[in-house]
C-alpha atoms as a PDB file:
ATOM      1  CA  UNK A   1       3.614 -24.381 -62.631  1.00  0.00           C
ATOM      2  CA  UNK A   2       3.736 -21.426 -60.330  1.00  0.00           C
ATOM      3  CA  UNK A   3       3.582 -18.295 -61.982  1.00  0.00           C
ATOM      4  CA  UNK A   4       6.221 -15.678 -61.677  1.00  0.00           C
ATOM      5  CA  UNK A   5       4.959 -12.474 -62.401  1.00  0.00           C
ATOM      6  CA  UNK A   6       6.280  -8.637 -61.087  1.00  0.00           C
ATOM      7  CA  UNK A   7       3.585  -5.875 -60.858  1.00  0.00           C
ATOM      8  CA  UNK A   8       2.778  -4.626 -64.421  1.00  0.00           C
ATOM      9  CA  UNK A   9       5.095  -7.577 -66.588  1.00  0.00           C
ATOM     10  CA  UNK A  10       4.565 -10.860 -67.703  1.00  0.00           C
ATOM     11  CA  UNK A  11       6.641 -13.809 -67.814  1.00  0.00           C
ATOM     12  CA  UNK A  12       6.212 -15.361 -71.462  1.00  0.00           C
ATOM     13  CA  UNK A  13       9.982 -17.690 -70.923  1.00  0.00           C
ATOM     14  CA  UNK A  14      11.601 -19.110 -68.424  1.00  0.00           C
ATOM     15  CA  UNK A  15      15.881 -19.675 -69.664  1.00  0.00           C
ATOM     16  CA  UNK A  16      17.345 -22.949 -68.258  1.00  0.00           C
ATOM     17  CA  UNK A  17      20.834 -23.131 -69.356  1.00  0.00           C
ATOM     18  CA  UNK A  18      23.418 -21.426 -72.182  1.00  0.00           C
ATOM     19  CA  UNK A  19      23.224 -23.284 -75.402  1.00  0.00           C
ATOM     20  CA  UNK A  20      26.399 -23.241 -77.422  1.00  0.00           C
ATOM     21  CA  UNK A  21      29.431 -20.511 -77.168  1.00  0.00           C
ATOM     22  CA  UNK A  22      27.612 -17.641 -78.475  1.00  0.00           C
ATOM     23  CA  UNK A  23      25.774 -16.598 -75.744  1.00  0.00           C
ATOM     24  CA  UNK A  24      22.365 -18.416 -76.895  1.00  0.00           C
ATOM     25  CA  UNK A  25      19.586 -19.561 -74.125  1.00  0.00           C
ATOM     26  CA  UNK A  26      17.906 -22.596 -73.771  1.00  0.00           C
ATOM     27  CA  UNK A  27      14.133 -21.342 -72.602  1.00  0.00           C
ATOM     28  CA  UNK A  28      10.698 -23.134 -71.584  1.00  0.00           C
ATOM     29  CA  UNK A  29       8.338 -21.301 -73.322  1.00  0.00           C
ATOM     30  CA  UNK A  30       5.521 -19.775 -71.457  1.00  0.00           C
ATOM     31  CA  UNK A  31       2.708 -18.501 -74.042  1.00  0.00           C
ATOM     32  CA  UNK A  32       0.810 -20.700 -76.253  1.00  0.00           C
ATOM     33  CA  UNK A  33       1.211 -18.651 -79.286  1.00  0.00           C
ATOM     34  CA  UNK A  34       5.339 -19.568 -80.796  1.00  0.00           C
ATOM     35  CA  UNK A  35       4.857 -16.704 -82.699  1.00  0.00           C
ATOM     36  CA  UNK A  36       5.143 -14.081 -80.162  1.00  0.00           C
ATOM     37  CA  UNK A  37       9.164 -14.558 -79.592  1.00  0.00           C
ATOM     38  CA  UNK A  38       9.465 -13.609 -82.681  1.00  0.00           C
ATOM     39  CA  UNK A  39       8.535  -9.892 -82.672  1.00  0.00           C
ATOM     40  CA  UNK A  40      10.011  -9.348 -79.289  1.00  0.00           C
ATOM     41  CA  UNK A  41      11.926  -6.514 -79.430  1.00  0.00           C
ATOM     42  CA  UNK A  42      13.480  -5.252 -75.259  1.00  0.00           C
ATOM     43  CA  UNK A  43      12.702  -7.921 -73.119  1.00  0.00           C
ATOM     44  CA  UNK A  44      13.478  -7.232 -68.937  1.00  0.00           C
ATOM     45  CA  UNK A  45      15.645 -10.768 -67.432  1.00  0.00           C
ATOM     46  CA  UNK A  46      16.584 -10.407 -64.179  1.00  0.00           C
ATOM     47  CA  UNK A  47      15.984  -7.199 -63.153  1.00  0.00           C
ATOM     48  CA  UNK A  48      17.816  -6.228 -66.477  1.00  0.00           C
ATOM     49  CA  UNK A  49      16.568  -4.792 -69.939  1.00  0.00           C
ATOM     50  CA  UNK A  50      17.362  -6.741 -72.813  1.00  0.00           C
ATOM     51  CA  UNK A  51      17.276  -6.347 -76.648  1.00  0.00           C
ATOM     52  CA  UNK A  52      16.270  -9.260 -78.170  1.00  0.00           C
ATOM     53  CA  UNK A  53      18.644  -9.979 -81.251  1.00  0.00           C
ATOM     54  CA  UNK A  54      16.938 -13.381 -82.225  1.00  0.00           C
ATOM     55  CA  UNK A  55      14.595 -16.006 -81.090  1.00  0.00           C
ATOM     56  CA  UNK A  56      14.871 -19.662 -82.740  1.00  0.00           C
ATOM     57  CA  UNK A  57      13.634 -23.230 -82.270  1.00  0.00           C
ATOM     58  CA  UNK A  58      15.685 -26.504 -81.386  1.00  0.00           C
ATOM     59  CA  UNK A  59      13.224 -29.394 -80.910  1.00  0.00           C
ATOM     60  CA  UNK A  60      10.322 -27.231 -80.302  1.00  0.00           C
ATOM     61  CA  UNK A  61      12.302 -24.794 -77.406  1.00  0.00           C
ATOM     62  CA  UNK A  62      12.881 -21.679 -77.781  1.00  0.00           C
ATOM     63  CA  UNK A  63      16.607 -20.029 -77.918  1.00  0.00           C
ATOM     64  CA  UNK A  64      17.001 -16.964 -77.229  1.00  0.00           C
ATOM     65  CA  UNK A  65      20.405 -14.662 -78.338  1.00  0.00           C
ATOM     66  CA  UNK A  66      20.438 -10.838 -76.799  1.00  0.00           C
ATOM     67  CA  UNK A  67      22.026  -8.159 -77.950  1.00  0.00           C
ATOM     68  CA  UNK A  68      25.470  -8.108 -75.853  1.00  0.00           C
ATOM     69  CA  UNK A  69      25.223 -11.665 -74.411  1.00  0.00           C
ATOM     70  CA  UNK A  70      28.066 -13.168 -76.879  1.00  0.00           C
ATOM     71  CA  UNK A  71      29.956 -15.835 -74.652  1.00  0.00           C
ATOM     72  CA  UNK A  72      28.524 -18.782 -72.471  1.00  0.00           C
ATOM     73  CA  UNK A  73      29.996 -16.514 -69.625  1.00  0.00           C
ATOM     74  CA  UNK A  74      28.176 -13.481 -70.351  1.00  0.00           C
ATOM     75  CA  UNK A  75      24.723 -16.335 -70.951  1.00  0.00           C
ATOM     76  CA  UNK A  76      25.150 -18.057 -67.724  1.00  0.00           C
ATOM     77  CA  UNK A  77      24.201 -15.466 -64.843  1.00  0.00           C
ATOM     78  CA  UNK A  78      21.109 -15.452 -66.724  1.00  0.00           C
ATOM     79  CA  UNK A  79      20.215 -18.974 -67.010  1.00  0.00           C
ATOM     80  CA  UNK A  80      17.374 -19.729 -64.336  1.00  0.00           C
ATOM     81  CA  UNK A  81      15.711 -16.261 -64.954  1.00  0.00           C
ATOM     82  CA  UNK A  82      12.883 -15.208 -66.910  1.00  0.00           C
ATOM     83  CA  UNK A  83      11.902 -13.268 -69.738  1.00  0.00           C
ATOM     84  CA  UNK A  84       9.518 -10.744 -68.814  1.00  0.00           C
ATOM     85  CA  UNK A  85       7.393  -8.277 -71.135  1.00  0.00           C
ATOM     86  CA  UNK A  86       5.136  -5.102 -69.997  1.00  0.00           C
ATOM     87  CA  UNK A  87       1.577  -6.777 -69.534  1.00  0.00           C
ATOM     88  CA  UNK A  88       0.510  -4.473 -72.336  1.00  0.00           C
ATOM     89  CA  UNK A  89       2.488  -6.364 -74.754  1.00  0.00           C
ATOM     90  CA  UNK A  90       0.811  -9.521 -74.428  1.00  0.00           C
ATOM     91  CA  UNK A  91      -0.998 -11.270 -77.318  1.00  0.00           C
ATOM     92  CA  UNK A  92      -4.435 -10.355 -77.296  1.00  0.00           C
ATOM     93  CA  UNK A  93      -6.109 -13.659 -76.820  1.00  0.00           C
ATOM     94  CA  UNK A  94      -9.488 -14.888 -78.233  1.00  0.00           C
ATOM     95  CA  UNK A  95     -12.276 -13.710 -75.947  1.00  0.00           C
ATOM     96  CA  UNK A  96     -12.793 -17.826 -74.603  1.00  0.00           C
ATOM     97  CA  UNK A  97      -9.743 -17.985 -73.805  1.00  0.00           C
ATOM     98  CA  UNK A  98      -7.722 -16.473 -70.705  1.00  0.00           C
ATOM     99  CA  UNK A  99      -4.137 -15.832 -69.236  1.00  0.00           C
ATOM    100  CA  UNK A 100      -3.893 -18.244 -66.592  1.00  0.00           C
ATOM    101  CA  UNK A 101      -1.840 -15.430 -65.061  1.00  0.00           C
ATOM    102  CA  UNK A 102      -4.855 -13.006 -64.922  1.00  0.00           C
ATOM    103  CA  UNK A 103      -6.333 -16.515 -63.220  1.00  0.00           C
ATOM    104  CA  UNK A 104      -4.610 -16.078 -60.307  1.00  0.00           C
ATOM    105  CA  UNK A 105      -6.351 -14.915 -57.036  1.00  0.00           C
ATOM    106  CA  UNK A 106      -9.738 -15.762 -58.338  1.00  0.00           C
ATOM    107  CA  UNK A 107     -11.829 -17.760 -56.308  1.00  0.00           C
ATOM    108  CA  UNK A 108     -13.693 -20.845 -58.028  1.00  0.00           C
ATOM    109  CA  UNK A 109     -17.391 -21.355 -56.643  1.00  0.00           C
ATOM    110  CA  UNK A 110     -19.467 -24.126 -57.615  1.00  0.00           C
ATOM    111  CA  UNK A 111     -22.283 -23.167 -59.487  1.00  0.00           C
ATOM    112  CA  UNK A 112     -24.305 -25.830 -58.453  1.00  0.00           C
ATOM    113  CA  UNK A 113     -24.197 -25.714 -54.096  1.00  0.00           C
ATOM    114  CA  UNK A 114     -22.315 -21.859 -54.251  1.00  0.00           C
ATOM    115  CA  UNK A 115     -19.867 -23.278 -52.636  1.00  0.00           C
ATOM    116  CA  UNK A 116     -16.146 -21.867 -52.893  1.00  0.00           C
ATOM    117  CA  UNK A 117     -13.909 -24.589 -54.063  1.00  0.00           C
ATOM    118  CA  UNK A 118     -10.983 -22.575 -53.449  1.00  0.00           C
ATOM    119  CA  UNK A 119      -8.503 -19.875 -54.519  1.00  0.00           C
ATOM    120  CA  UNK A 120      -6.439 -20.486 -58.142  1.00  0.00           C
ATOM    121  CA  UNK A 121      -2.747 -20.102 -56.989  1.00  0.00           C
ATOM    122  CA  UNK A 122      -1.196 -22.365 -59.913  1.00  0.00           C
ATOM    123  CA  UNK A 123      -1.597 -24.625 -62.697  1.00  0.00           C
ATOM    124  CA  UNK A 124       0.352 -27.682 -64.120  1.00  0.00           C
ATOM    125  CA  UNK A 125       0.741 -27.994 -67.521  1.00  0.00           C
ATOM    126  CA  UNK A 126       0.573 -31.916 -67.920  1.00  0.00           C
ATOM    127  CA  UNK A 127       3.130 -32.260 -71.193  1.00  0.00           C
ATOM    128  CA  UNK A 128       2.787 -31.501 -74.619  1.00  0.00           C
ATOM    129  CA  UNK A 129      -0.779 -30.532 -75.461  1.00  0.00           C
ATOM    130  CA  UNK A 130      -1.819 -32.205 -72.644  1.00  0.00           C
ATOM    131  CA  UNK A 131      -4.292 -30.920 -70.188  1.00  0.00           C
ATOM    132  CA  UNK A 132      -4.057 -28.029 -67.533  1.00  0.00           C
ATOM    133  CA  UNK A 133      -5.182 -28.220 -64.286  1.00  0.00           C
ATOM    134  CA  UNK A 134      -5.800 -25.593 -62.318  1.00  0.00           C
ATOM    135  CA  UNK A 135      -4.182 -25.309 -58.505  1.00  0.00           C
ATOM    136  CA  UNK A 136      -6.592 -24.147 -55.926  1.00  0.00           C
ATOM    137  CA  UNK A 137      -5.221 -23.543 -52.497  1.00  0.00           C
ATOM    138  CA  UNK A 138      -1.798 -24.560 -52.564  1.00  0.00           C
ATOM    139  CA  UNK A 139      -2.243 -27.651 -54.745  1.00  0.00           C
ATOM    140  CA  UNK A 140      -4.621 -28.985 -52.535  1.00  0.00           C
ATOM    141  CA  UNK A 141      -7.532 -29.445 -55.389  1.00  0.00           C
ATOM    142  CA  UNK A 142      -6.418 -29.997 -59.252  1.00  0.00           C
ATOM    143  CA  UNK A 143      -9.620 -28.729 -61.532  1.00  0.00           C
ATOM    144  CA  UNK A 144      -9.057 -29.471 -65.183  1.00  0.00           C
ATOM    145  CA  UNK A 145      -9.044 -26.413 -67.457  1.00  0.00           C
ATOM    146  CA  UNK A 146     -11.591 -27.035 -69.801  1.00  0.00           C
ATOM    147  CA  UNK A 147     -15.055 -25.097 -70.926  1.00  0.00           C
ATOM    148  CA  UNK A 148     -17.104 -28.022 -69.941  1.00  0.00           C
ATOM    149  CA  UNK A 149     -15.960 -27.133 -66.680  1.00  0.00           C
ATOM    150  CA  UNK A 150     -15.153 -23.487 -66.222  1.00  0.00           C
ATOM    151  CA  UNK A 151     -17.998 -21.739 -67.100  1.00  0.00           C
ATOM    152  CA  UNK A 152     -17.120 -18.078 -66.762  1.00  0.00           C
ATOM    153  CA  UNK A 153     -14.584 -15.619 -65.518  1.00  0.00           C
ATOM    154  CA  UNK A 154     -15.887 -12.508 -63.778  1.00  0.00           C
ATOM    155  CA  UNK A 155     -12.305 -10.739 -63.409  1.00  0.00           C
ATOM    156  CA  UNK A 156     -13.683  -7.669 -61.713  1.00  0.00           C
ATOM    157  CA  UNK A 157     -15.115  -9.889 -58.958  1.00  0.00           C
ATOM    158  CA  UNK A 158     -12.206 -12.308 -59.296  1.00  0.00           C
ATOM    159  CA  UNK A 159     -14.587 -15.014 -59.174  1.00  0.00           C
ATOM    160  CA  UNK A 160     -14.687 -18.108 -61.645  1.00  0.00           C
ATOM    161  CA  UNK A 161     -17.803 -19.913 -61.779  1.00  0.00           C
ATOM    162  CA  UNK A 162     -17.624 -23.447 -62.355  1.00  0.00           C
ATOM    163  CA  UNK A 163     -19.227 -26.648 -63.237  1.00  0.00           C
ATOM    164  CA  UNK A 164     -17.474 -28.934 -61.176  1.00  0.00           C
ATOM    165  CA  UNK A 165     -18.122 -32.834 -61.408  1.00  0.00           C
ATOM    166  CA  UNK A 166     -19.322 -34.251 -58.458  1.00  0.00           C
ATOM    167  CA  UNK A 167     -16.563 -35.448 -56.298  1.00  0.00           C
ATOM    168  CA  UNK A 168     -13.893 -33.778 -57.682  1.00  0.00           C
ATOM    169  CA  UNK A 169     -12.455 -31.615 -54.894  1.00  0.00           C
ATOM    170  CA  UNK A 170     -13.226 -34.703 -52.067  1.00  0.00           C
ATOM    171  CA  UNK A 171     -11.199 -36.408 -54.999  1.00  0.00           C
ATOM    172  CA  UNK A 172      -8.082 -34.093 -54.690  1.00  0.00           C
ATOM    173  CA  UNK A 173      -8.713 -33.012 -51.279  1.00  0.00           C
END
């Protein structure tokens, strides 16, 4: 999944298609925490602000119902947008664990040759609770996003060092 981020905002959904006549959206979620839809309060889709009126589940996706957006006519200009939030409203996350956002950019060098494996510019989410791989360069290499693997994070440097099994980016490559 290619992130889709503006200067400054975060995308935390991504809404697919109107759900019912209300003006509800069908959304893929884009956080790992469920809870956080449900204190979102003005949310910017499109360009647009938003007030959030309610967030609910149907088969584990979010649907989201804004303040205003009361027919599938008014819902459907914004299906295939996302639902952004000012990056200072993100969950705070456990200090292991990282935006894969604030990923972006970073180089990933090898800690054992020093070598740079390449530059994160996506991940793939490989279904539910499955793992994440990490896109360097395009797609070109797929690194698995797990501890055992990515050691640390230096985001000043943008740099990630890793661990990476031998192989692995001839593997992808």
């Amino acid at each position: 999944m290619n992130p889709r981020s503006a200067e400054g905002w975060v995308t935390v959904a991504h809404l697919t298609r109107p759900r019912g006549n209300r003006g509800e959206l069908a959304a893929v979620a884009l956080s790992s925490h469920p809870e956080r839809y449900q204190v979102l309060d003005t949310v910017s889709v499109g360009g647009g602000s938003y007030s959030v009126e309610r967030v609910w589940y149907h088969k584990g996706q979010p649907i989201f119902k804004f303040r205003g957006v009361d027919s599938i006519g008014a819902a459907e200009p914004l299906a295939g947008q996302d639902v952004r939030v000012p990056a200072g409203e993100r969950f705070p996350l456990p200090e292991d664990e990282h935006y894969f956002a604030d990923l972006m950019g970073c180089r990933v060098v090898d800690a054992a040759t020093e070598k740079t494996a390449g530059v994160v510019t996506g991940w793939q989410e490989l279904g539910e609770g499955g793992p994440v791989l990490l896109e360097l360069d395009e797609g070109r290499v797929l690194i698995p996003y797990a501890k055992a693997i990515l050691r640390t994070v230096d985001y000043q440097a943008r740099e990630i060092q890793a661990e990476l099994p031998e192989g692995l980016v001839d593997l992808n490559a």
